[in-house]
C-alpha atoms as a PDB file:
ATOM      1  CA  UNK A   1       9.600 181.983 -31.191  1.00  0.00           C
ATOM      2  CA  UNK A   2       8.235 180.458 -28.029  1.00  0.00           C
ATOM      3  CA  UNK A   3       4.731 181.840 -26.700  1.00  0.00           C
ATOM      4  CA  UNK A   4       6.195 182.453 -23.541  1.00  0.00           C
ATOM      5  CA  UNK A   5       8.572 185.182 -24.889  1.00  0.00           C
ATOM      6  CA  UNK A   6       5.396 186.999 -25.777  1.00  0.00           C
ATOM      7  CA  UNK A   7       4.268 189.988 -23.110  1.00  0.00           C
ATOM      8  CA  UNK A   8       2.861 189.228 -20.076  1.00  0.00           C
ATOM      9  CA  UNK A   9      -0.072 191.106 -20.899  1.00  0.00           C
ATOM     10  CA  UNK A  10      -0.331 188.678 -24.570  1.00  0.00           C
ATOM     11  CA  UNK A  11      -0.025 185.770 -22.447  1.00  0.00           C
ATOM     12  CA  UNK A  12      -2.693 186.939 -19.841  1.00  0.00           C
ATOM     13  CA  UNK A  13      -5.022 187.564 -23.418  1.00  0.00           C
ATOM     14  CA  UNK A  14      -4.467 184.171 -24.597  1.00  0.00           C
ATOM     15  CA  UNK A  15      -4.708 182.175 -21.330  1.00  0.00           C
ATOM     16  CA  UNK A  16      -8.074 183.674 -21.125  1.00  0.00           C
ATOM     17  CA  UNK A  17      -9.113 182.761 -24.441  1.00  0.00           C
ATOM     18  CA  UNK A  18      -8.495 179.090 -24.176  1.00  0.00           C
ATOM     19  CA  UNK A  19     -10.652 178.905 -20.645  1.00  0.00           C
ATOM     20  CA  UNK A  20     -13.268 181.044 -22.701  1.00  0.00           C
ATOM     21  CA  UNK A  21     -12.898 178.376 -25.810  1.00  0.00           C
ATOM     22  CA  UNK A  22     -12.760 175.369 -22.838  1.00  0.00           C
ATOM     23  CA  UNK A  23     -15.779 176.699 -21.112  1.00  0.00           C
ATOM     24  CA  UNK A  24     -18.181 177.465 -24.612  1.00  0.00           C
ATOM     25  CA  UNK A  25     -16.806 175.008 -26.612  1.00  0.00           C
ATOM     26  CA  UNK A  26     -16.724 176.458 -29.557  1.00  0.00           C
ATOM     27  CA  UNK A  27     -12.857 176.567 -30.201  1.00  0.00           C
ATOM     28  CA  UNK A  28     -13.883 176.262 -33.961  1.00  0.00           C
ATOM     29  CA  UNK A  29     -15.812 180.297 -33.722  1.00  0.00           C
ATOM     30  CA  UNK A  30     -12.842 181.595 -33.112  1.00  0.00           C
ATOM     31  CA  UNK A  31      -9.546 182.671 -35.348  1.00  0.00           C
ATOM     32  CA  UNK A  32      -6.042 184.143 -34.407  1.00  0.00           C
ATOM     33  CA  UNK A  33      -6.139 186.535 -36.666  1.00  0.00           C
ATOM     34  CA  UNK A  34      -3.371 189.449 -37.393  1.00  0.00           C
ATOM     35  CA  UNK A  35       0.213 189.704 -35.950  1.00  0.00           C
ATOM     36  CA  UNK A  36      -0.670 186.726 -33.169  1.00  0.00           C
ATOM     37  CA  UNK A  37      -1.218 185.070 -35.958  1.00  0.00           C
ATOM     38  CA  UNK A  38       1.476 185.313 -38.228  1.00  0.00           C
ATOM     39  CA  UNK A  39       4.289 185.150 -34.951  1.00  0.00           C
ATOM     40  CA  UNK A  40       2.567 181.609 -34.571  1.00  0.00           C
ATOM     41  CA  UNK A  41       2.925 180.694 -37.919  1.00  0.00           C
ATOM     42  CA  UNK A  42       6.960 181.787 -37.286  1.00  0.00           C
ATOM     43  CA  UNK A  43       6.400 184.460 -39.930  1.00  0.00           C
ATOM     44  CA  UNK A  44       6.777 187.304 -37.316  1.00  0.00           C
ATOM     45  CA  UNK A  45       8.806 187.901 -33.837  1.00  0.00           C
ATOM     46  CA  UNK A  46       6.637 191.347 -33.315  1.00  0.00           C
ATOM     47  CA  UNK A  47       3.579 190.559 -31.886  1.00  0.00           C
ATOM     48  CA  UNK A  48       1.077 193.732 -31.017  1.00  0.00           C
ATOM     49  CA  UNK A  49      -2.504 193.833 -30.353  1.00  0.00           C
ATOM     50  CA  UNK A  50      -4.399 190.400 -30.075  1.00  0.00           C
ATOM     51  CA  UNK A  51      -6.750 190.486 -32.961  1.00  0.00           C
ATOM     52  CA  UNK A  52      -9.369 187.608 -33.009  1.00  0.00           C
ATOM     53  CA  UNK A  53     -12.146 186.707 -35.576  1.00  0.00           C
ATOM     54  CA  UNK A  54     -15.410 184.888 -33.932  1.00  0.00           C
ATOM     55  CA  UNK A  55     -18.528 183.514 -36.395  1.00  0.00           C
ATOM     56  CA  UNK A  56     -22.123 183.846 -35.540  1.00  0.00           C
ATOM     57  CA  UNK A  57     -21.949 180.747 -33.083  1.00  0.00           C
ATOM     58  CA  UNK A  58     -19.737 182.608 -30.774  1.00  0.00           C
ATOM     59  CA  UNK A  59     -21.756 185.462 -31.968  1.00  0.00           C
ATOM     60  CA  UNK A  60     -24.574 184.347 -30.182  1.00  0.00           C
ATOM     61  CA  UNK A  61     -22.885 183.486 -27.038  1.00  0.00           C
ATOM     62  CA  UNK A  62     -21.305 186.835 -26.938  1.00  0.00           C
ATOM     63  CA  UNK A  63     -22.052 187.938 -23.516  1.00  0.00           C
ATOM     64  CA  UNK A  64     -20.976 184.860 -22.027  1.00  0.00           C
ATOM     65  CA  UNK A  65     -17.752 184.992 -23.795  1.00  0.00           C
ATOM     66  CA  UNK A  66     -17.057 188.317 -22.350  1.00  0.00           C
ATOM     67  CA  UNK A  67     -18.284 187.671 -18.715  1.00  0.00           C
ATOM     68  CA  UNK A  68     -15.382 184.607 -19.450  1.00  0.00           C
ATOM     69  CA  UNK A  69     -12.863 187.255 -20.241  1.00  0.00           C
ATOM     70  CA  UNK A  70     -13.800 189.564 -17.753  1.00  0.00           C
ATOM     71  CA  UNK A  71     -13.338 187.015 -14.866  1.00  0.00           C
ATOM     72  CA  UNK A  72      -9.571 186.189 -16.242  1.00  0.00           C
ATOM     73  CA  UNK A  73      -8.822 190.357 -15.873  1.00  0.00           C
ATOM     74  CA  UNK A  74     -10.202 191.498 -19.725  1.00  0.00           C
ATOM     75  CA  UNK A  75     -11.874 194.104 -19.498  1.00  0.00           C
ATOM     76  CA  UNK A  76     -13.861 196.466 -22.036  1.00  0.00           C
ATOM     77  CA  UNK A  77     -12.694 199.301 -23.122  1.00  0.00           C
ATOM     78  CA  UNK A  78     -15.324 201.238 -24.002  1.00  0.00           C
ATOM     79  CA  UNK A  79     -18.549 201.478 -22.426  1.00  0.00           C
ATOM     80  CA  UNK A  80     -22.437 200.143 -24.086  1.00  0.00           C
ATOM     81  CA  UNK A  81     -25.899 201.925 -24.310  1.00  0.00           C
ATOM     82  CA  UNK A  82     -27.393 198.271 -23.107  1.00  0.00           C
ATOM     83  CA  UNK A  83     -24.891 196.891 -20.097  1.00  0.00           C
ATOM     84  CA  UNK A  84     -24.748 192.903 -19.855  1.00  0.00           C
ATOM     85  CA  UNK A  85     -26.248 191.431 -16.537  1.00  0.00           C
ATOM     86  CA  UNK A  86     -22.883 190.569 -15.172  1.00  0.00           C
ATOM     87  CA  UNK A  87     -20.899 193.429 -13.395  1.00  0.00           C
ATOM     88  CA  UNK A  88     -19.813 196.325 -15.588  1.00  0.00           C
ATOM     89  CA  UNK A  89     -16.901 198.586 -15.504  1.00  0.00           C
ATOM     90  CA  UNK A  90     -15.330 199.516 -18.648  1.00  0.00           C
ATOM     91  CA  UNK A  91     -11.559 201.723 -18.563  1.00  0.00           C
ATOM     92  CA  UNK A  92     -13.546 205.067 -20.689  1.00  0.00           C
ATOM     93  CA  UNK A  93     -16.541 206.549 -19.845  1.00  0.00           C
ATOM     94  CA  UNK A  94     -17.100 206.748 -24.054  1.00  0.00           C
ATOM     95  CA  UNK A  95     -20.197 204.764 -25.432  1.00  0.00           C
ATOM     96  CA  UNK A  96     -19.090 202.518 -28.200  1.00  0.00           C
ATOM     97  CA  UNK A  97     -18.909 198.453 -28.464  1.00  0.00           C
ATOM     98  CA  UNK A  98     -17.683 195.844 -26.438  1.00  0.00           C
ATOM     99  CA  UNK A  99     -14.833 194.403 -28.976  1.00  0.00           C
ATOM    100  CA  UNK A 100     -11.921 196.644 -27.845  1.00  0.00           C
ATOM    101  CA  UNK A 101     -10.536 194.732 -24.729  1.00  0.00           C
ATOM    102  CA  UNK A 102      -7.808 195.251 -22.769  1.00  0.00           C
ATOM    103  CA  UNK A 103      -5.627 193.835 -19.230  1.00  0.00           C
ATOM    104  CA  UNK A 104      -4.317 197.388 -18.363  1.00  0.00           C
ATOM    105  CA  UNK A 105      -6.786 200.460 -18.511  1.00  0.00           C
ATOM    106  CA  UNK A 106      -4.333 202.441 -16.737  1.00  0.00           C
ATOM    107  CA  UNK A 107      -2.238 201.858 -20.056  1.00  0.00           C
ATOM    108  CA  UNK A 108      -4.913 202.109 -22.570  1.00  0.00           C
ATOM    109  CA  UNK A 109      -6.627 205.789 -21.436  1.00  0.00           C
ATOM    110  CA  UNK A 110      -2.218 206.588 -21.577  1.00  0.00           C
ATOM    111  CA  UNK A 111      -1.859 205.167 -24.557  1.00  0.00           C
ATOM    112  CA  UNK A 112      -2.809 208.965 -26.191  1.00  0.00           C
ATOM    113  CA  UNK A 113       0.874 209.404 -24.135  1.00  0.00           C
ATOM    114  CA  UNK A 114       2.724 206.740 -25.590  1.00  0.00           C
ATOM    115  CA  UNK A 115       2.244 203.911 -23.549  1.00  0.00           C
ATOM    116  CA  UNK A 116       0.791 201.153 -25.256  1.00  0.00           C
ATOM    117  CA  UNK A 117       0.248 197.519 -24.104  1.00  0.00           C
ATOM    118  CA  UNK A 118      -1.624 194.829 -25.859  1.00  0.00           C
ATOM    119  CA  UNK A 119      -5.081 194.508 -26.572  1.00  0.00           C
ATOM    120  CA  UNK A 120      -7.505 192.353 -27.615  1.00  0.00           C
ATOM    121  CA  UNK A 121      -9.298 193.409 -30.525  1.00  0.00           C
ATOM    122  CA  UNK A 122     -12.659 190.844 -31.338  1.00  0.00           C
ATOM    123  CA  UNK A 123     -13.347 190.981 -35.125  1.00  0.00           C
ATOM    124  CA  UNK A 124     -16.448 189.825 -36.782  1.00  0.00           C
ATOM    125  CA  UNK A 125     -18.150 190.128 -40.139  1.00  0.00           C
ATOM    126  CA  UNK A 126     -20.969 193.015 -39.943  1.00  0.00           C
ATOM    127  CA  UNK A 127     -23.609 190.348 -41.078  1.00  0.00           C
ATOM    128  CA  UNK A 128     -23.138 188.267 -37.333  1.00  0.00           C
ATOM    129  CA  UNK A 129     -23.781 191.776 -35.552  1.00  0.00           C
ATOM    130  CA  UNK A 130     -27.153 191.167 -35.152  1.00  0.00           C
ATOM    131  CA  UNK A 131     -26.144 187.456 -33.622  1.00  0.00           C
ATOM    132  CA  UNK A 132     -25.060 189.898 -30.499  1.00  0.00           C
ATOM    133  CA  UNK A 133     -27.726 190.683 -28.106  1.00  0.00           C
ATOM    134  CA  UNK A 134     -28.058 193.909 -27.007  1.00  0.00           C
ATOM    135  CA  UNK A 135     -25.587 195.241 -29.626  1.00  0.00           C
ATOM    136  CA  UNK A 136     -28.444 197.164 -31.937  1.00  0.00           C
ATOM    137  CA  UNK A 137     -26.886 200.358 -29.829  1.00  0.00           C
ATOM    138  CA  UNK A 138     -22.942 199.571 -30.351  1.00  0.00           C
ATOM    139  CA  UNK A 139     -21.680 202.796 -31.806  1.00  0.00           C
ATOM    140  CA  UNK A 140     -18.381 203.526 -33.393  1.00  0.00           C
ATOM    141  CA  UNK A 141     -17.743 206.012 -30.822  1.00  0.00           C
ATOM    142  CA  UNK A 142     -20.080 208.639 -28.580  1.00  0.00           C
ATOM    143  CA  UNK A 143     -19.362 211.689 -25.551  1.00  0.00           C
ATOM    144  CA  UNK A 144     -21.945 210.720 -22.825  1.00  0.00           C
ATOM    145  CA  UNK A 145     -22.007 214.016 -21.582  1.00  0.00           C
ATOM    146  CA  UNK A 146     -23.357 215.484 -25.343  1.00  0.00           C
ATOM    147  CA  UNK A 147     -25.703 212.866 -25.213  1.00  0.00           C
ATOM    148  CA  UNK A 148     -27.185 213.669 -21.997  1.00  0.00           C
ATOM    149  CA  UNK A 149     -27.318 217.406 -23.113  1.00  0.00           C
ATOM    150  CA  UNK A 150     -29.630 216.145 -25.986  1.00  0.00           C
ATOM    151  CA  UNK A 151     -33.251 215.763 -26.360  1.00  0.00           C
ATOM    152  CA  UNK A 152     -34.624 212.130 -27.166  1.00  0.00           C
ATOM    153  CA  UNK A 153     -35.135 212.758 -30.923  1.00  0.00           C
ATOM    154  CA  UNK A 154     -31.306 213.928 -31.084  1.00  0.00           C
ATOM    155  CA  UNK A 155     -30.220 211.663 -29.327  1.00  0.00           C
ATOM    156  CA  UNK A 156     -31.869 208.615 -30.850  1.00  0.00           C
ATOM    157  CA  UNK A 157     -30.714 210.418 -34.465  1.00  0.00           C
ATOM    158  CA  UNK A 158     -26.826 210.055 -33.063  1.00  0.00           C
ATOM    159  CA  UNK A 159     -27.227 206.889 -31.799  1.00  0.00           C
ATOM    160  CA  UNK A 160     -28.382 205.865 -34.978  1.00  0.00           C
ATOM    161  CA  UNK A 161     -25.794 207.366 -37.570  1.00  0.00           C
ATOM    162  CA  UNK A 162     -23.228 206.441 -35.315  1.00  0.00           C
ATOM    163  CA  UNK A 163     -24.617 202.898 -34.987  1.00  0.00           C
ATOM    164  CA  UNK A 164     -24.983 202.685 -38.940  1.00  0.00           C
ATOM    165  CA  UNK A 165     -21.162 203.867 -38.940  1.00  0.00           C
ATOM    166  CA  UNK A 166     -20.011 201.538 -36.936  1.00  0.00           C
ATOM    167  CA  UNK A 167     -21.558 198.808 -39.302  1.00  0.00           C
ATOM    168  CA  UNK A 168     -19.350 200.684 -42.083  1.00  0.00           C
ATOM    169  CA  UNK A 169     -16.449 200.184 -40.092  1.00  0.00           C
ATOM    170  CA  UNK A 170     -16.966 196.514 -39.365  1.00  0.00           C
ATOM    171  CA  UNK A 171     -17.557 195.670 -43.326  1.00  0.00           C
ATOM    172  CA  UNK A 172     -14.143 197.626 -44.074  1.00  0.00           C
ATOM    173  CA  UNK A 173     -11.963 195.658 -41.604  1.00  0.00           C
ATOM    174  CA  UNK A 174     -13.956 191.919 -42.562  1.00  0.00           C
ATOM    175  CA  UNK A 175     -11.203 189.774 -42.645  1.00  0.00           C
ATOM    176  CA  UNK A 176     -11.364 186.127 -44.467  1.00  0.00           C
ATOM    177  CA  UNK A 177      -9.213 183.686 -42.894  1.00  0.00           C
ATOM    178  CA  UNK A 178      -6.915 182.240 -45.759  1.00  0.00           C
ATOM    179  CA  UNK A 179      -4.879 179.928 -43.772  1.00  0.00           C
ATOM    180  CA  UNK A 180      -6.371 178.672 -40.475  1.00  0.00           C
ATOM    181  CA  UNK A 181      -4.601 176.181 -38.744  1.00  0.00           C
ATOM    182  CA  UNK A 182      -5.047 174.463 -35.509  1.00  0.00           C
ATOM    183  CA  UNK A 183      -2.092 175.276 -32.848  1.00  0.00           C
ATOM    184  CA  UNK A 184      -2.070 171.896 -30.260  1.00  0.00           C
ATOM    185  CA  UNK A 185       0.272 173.788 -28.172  1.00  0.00           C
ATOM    186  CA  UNK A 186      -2.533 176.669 -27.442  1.00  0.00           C
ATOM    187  CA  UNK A 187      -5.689 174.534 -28.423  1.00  0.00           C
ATOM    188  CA  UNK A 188      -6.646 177.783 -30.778  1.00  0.00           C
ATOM    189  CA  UNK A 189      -6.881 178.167 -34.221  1.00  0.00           C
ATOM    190  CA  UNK A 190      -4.732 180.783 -35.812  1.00  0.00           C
ATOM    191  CA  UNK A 191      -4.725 182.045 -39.587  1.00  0.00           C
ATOM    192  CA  UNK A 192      -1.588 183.357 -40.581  1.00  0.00           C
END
């Protein structure tokens, strides 16, 4: 199947990957991972969220890779404890991480309603966390108005169990590419 029967919304994702990969230049820190990945090795015609896998090298860059994706229409979905430099505005007022992205927030905050449009979901092994700056605070997922209701110590004790859960999370979903390939059409490496 051609990439351009994919959804707007995929295509949007992926146009703003390869200016991200362009800019860095580090197309080789970043996988196609998931159903993307499998529809481009013609295994699939269903294609759903984007799911991505990024080393440390990209890791590192982080930040920059996001302000990238933010200035094609990404956005985050969640909000962070420690906000990057560049301007800010995630769809949910939840704390978490800045991995969940999406092109429609109007969608995503429905998507509780049944609507549902694709994502892009940034993967990475729970080793090249600490590669992030300012991601010692990403949570799996916090209420800013409990928090604010909280003293320091309880506060700092939530952040903390929730960070050390979110850690859990990443080392459950580690994924291993087993096939990566190099797709000349999109200038991105895929594993299927």
């Amino acid at each position: 199947m051609p990439i351009r029967s994919l959804h707007p919304n995929q295509q949007q994702i992926l146009s703003a990957l390869q200016s991200a990969m362009r800019i860095l230049r580090t197309s080789d820190s970043l996988t196609i991972v998931g159903s993307l990945g499998r529809f481009l090795a013609g295994q699939t015609q269903r294609v759903g969220d984007i799911d991505v896998l990024i080393d440390a090298p990209l890791c590192e860059r982080y930040w920059e890779f996001i302000e990238i994706l933010g200035l094609h229409g990404i956005t985050s979905v969640f909000d962070v404890f420690d906000r990057p430099k560049f301007p800010w505005k995630p769809c949910r007022q939840q704390t978490a991480h800045a991995k969940a992205l999406t092109v429609d927030c109007c969608a995503n905050v429905l998507m509780s309603y049944g609507m549902k449009h694709a994502n892009l979901d940034i993967c990475f092994k729970a080793s090249d966390l600490d590669a992030i700056p300012h991601s010692s605070q990403w949570v799996r997922l916090l209420n800013p108005d409990e928090l604010r209701d909280w003293d320091e110590s309880t506060r700092a004790k939530a952040i903390s169990r929730d960070h050390q859960e979110f850690i859990n999370e990443l080392k459950r979903a580690e994924k291993d590419p087993q096939n990566r390939r190099f797709h000349d059409q999109l200038g991105l490496w895929y594993d299927s």
